[in-house]
Protein backbone atom coordinates (compact mmCIF):
# COMPACT_ATOMS: atom_id res chain seq x y z
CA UNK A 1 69.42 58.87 66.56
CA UNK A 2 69.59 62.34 68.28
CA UNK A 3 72.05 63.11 70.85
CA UNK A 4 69.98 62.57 73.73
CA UNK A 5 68.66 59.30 72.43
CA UNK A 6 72.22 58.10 72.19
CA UNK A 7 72.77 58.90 75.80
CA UNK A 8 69.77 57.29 76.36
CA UNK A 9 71.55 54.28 75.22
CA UNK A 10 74.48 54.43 76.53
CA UNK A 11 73.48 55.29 80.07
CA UNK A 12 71.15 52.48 80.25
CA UNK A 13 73.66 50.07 78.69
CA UNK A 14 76.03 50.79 81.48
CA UNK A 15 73.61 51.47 84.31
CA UNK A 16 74.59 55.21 84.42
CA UNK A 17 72.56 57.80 86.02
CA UNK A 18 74.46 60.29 84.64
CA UNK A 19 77.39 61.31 81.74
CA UNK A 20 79.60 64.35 82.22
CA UNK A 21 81.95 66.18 79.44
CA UNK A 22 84.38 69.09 80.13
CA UNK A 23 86.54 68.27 77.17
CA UNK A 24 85.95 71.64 75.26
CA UNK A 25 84.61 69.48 71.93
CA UNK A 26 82.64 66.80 73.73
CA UNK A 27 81.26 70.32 75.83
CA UNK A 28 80.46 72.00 72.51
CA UNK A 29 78.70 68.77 70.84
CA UNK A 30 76.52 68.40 73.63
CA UNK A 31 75.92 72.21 74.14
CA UNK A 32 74.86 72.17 70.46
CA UNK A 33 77.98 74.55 70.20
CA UNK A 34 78.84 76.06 73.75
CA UNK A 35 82.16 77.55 74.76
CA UNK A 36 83.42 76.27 77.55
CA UNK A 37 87.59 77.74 77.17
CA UNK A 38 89.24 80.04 78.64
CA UNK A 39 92.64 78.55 78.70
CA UNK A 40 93.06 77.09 75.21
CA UNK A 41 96.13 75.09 76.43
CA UNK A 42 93.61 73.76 78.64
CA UNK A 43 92.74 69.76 78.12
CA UNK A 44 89.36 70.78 80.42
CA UNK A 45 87.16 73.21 80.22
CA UNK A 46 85.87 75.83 82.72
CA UNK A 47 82.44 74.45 82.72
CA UNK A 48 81.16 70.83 82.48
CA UNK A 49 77.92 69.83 80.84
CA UNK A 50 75.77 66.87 82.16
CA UNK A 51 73.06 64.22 81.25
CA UNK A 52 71.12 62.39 83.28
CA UNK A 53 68.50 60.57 81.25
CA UNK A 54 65.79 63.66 81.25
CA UNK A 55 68.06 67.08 81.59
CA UNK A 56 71.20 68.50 80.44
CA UNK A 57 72.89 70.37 83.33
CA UNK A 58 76.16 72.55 83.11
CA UNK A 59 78.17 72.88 86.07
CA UNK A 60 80.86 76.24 86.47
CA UNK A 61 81.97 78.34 88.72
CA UNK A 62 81.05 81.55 90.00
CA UNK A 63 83.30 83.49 87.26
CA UNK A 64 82.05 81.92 84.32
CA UNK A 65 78.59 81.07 84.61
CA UNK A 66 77.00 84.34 83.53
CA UNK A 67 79.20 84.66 80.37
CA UNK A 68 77.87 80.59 79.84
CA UNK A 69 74.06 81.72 79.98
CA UNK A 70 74.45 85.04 78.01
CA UNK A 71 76.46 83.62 75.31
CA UNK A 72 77.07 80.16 75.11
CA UNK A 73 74.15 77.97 76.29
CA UNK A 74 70.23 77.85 75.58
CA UNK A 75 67.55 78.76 77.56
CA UNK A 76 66.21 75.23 78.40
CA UNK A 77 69.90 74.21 80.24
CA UNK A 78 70.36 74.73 84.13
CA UNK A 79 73.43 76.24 85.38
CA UNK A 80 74.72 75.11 88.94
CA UNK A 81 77.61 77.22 90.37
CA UNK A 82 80.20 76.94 92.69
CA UNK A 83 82.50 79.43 94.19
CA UNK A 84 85.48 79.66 92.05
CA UNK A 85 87.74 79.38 95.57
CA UNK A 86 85.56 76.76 97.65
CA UNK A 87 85.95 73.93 94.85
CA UNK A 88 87.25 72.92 91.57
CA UNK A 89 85.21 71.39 88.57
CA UNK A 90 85.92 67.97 89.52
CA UNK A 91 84.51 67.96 93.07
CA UNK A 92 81.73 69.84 92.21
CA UNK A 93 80.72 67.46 89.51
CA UNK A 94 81.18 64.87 92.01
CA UNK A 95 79.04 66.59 94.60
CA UNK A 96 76.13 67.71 92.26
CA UNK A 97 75.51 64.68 89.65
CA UNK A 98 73.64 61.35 90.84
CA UNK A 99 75.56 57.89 90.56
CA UNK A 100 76.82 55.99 89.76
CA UNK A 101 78.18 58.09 86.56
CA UNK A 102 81.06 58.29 84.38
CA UNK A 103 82.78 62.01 82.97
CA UNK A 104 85.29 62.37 80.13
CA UNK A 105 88.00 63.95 82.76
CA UNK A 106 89.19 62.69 85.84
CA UNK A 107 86.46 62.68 88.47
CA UNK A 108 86.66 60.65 91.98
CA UNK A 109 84.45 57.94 92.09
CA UNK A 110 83.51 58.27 88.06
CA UNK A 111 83.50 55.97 84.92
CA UNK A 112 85.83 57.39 82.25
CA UNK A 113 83.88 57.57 79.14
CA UNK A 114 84.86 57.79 75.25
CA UNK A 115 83.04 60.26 73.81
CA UNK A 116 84.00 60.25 70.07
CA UNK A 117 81.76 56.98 69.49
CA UNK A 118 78.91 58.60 71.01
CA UNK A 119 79.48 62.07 68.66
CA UNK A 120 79.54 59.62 65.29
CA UNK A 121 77.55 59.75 62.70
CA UNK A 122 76.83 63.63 62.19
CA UNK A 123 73.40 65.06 63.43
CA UNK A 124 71.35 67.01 60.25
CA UNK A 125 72.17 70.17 62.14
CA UNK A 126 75.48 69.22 62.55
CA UNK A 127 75.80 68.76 58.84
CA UNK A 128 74.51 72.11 57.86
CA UNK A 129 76.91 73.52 60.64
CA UNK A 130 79.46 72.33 58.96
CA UNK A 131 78.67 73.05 55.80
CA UNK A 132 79.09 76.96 56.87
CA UNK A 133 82.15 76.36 58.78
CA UNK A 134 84.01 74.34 55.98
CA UNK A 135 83.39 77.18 53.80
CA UNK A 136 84.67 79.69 55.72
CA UNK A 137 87.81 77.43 56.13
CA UNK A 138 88.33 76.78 52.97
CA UNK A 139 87.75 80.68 52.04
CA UNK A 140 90.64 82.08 54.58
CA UNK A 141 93.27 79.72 53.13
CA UNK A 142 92.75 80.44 49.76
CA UNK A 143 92.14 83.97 50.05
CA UNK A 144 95.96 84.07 51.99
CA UNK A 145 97.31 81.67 49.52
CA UNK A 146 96.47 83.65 46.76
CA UNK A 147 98.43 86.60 48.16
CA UNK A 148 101.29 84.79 48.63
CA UNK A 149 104.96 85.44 47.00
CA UNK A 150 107.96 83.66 46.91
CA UNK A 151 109.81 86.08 48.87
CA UNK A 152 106.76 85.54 51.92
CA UNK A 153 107.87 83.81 54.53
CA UNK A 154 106.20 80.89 55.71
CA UNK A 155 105.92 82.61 59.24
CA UNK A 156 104.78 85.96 57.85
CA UNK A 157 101.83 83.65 56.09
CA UNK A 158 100.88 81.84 58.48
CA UNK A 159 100.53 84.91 60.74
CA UNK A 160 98.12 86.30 58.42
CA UNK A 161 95.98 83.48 58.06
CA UNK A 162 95.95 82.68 61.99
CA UNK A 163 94.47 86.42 62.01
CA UNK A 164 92.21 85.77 58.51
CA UNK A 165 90.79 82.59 60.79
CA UNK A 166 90.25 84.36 64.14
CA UNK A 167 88.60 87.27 62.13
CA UNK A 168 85.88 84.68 61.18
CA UNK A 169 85.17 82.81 64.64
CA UNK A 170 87.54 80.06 63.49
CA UNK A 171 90.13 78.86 66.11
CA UNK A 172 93.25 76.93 64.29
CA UNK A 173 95.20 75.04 66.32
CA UNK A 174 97.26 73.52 63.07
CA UNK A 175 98.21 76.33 60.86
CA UNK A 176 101.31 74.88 58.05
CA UNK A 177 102.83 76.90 55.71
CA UNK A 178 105.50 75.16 54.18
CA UNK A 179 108.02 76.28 51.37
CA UNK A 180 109.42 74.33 48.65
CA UNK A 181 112.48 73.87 50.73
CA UNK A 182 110.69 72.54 53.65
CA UNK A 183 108.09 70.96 52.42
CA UNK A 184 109.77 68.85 50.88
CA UNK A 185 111.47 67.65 53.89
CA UNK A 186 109.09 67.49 55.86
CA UNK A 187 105.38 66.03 56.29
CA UNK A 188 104.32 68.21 59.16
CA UNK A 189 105.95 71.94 57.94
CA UNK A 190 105.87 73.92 60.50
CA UNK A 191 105.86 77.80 59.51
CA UNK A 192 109.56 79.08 60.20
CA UNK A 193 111.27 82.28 59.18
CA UNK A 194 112.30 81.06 55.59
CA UNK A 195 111.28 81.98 52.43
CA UNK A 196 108.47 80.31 50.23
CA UNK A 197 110.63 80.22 47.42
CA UNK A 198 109.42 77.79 44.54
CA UNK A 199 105.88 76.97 45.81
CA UNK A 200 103.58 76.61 49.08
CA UNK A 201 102.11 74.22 51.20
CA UNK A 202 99.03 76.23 53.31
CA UNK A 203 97.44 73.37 55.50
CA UNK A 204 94.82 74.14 57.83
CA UNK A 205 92.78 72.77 61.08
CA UNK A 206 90.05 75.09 62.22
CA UNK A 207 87.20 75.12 64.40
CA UNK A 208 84.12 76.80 65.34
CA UNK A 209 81.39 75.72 67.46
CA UNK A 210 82.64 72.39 68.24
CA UNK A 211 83.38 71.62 64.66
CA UNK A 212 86.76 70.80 62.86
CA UNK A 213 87.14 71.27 59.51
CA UNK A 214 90.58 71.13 57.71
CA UNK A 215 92.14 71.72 54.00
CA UNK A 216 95.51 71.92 51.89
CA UNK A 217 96.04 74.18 48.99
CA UNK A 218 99.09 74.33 46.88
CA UNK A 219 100.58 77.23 44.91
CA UNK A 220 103.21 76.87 42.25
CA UNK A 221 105.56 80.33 41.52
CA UNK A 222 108.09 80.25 38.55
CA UNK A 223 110.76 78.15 40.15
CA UNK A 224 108.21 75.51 41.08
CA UNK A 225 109.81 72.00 40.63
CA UNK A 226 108.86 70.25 37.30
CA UNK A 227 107.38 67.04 39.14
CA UNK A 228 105.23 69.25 41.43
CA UNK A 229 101.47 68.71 39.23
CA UNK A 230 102.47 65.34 38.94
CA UNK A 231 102.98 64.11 42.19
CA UNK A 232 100.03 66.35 43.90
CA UNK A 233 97.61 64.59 41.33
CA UNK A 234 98.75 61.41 42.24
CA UNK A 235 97.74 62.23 45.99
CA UNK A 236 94.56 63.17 44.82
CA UNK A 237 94.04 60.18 43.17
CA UNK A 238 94.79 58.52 46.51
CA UNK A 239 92.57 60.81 47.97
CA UNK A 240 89.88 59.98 45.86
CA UNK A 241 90.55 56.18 46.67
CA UNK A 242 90.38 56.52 50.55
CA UNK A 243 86.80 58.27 49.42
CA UNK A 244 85.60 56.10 47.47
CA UNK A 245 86.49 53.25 49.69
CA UNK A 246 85.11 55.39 53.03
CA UNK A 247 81.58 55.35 51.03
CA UNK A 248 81.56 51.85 50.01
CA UNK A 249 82.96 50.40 53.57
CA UNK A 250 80.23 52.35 55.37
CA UNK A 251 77.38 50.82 53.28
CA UNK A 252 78.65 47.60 54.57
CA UNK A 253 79.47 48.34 58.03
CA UNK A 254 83.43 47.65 57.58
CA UNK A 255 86.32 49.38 59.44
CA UNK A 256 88.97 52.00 59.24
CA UNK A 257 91.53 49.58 58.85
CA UNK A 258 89.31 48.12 55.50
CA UNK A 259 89.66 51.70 54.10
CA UNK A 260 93.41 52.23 54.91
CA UNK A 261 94.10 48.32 53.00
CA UNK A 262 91.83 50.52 49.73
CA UNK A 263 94.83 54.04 50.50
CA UNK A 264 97.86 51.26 50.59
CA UNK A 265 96.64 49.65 46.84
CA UNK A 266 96.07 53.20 45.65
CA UNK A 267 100.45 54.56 46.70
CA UNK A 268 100.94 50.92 45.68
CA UNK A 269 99.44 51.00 42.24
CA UNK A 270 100.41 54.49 41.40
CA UNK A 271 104.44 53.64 41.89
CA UNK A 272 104.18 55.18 45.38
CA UNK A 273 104.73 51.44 47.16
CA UNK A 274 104.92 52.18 51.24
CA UNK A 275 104.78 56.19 50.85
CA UNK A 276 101.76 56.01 53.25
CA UNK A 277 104.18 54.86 55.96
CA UNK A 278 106.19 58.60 55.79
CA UNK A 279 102.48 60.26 57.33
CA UNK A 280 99.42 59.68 58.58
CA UNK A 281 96.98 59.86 56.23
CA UNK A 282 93.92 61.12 57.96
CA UNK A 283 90.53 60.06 59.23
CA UNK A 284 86.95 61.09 60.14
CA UNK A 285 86.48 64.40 61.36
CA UNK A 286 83.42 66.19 63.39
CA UNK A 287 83.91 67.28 66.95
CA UNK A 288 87.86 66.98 66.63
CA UNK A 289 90.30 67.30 63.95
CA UNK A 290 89.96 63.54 63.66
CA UNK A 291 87.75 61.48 65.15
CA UNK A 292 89.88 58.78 64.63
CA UNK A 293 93.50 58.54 62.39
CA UNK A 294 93.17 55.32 60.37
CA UNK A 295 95.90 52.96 60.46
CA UNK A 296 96.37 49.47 59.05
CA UNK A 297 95.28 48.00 61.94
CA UNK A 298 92.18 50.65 62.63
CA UNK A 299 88.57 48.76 64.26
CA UNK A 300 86.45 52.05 64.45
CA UNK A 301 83.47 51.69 62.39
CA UNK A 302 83.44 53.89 59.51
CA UNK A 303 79.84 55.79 60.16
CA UNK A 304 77.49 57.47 57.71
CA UNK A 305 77.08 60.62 57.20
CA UNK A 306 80.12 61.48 58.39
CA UNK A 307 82.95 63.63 57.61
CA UNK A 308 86.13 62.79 56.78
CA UNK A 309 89.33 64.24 55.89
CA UNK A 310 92.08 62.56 54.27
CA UNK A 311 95.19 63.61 53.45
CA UNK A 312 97.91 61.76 51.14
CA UNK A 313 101.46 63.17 50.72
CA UNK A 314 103.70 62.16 47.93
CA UNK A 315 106.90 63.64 48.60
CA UNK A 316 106.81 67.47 48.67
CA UNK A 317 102.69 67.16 47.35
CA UNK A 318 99.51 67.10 49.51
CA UNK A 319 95.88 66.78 49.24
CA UNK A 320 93.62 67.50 51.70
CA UNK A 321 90.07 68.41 51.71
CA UNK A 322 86.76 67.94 54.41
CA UNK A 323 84.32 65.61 52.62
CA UNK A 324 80.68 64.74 53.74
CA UNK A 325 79.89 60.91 53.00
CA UNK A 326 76.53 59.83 52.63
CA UNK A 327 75.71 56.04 51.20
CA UNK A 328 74.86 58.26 48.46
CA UNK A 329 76.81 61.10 48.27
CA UNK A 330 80.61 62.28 48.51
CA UNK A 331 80.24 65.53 49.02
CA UNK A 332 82.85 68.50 49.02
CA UNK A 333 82.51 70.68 52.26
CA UNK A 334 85.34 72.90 51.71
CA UNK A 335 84.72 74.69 48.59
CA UNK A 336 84.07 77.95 47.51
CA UNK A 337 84.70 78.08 43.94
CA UNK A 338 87.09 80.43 43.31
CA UNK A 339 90.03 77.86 43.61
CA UNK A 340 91.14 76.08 40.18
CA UNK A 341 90.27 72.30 40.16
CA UNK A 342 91.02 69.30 38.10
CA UNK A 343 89.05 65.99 37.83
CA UNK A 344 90.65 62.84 38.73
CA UNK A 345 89.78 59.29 39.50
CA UNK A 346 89.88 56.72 41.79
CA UNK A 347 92.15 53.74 41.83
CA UNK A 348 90.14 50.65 40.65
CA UNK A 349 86.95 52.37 40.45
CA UNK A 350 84.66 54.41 38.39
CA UNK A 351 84.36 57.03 41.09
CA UNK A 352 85.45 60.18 40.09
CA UNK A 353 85.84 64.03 41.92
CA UNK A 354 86.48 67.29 41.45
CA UNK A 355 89.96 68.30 43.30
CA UNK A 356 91.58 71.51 44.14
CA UNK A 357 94.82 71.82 41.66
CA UNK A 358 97.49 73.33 42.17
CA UNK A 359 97.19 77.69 41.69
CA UNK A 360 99.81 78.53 39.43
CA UNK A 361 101.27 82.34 40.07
């Protein structure tokens, strides 16, 4: 189904006259794109984008609305403005959009609406999107992990791929650059002022027009610790597993929690019993970093196409890549080719994938 038909749907199964979205992603999906931040600390967006069952409407104040027309939104969408000090976004959605209705931020009188069900599966212009932005994701962090030394700091490399992103239209609000130190202690390593010392963790979430794409490279240096292949092929294999189960629980209409049971036998049969309780281990991705995190107990539908990113740990090792899944297909979005790889398998099945191994330096 298109977007619009899916509003369609869901406005006539809830006897809706109209849907609203601020939230910058939910703005952007609808917008096919549009930029609706100025405040990136901001939950809500400057600008609100509407749909009333024949027209898609954006609503802004005086400020923003000719930046919105020049540069963010097509021709064929109306623009109604307020004065920036008469109103705020909220009131003027109220006092501009037929009802009843429901908006994905607080508005008097207004249905709250989920809109990550609606943005699931991915659109064919979506997908090819993506495919551009995945690339260019996947290109920053291993151009800046290829640079790296182990006297960098995990600050000073961050820094340069935060400025490697933004010189490509990619926003990154997760940017991880952990050393061997750190990243062995912790899942989530943020970049401090420390050294990189035996090896790097470079772990990435990045966006551009509405789109989230995210990836994990590793690099080994001479005092890299002996166990360090070892363990990031056995996330890989796990990796691999939560793939091959995402495919074949799609085909069948299953749930996130049926692929998480498929990522617990994979740690389990690979010696890695409970790991997957240290970290999350990732989810389907599109108009946020995740769509949705699986857990054990996960009921979102796993959709096709889709994208998904998972990403095992095993104790100091990582893998993480942005996948397409088809019920035909597993398909690599971040690639570029210029990154050494290693095949590996799943766990209990014949599936197999190319992975991105660890760059030795």
């Amino acid at each position: 189904m298109t977007v619009e038909q899916r509003l369609d749907a869901y406005l006539a199964s809830n006897d809706y006259e109209a849907v609203w979205f601020a939230r910058p992603n939910s703005f952007a999906w609808l917008t096919e794109g549009g930029d609706n931040i100025v405040d990136r600390t901001a939950d809500v967006g400057e600008a609100a984008v509407g749909y009333d069952g024949d027209a898609v409407t954006v609503i802004t104040n005086n400020i923003e609305a000719p930046r919105l027309r020049a540069e963010e939104l097509s021709d064929d969408v109306t623009i109604q403005t307020y004065q920036w000090y008469e109103d705020d976004l909220a009131d003027a959605v109220a006092a501009g959009s037929p009802t009843p209705a429901a908006a994905d931020f607080p508005v008097d009188g207004f249905a709250a609406v989920d809109a990550s069900p609606l943005r699931q599966p991915l659109t064919a212009d979506q997908i090819e999107t993506y495919r551009a932005l995945a690339r260019d994701v996947a290109d920053a962090v291993e151009s800046v992990a290829r640079s790296l030394s182990p006297e960098t700091t995990e600050r000073g490399a961050a820094t340069t791929l935060r400025t490697r992103l933004e010189s490509q239209g990619l926003a990154a609000p997760v940017v991880l650059v952990g050393g061997s130190e750190r990243a062995q202690a912790y899942r989530h390593y943020t970049p401090k002022d420390e050294p990189l010392g035996g090896y790097a963790l470079v772990s990435v979430t990045a966006h551009r027009d509405g789109l989230f794409s995210s990836c994990t490279r590793t690099v080994a240096f001479d005092d890299a610790p002996a166990w360090l292949t070892e363990r990031t092929h056995d996330a890989m294999r796990v990796e691999a597993s939560a793939l091959a189960a995402t495919q074949e629980v799609g085909r069948v209409g299953g749930t996130a929690g049926d692929v998480f049971e498929a990522i617990q036998d994979a740690y389990a049969a690979l010696g890695w019993d409970g790991e997957w309780e240290h970290h999350h281990q990732g989810g389907a991705a599109g108009f946020a970093g995740r769509e949705w995190i699986a857990t054990p107990e996960s009921r979102e539908p796993v959709e096709l196409p889709m994208a998904y990113a998972w990403n095992p740990t095993v104790q100091g090792a990582k893998s993480e890549d942005l996948y397409l899944v088809t019920a035909e297909e597993i398909d690599p979005l971040t690639v570029t080719g210029d990154w050494p790889t290693t095949t590996v398998s799943a766990v209990d099945s014949s599936m197999t994938l190319e992975r991105h191994a660890v760059l030795e330096r």
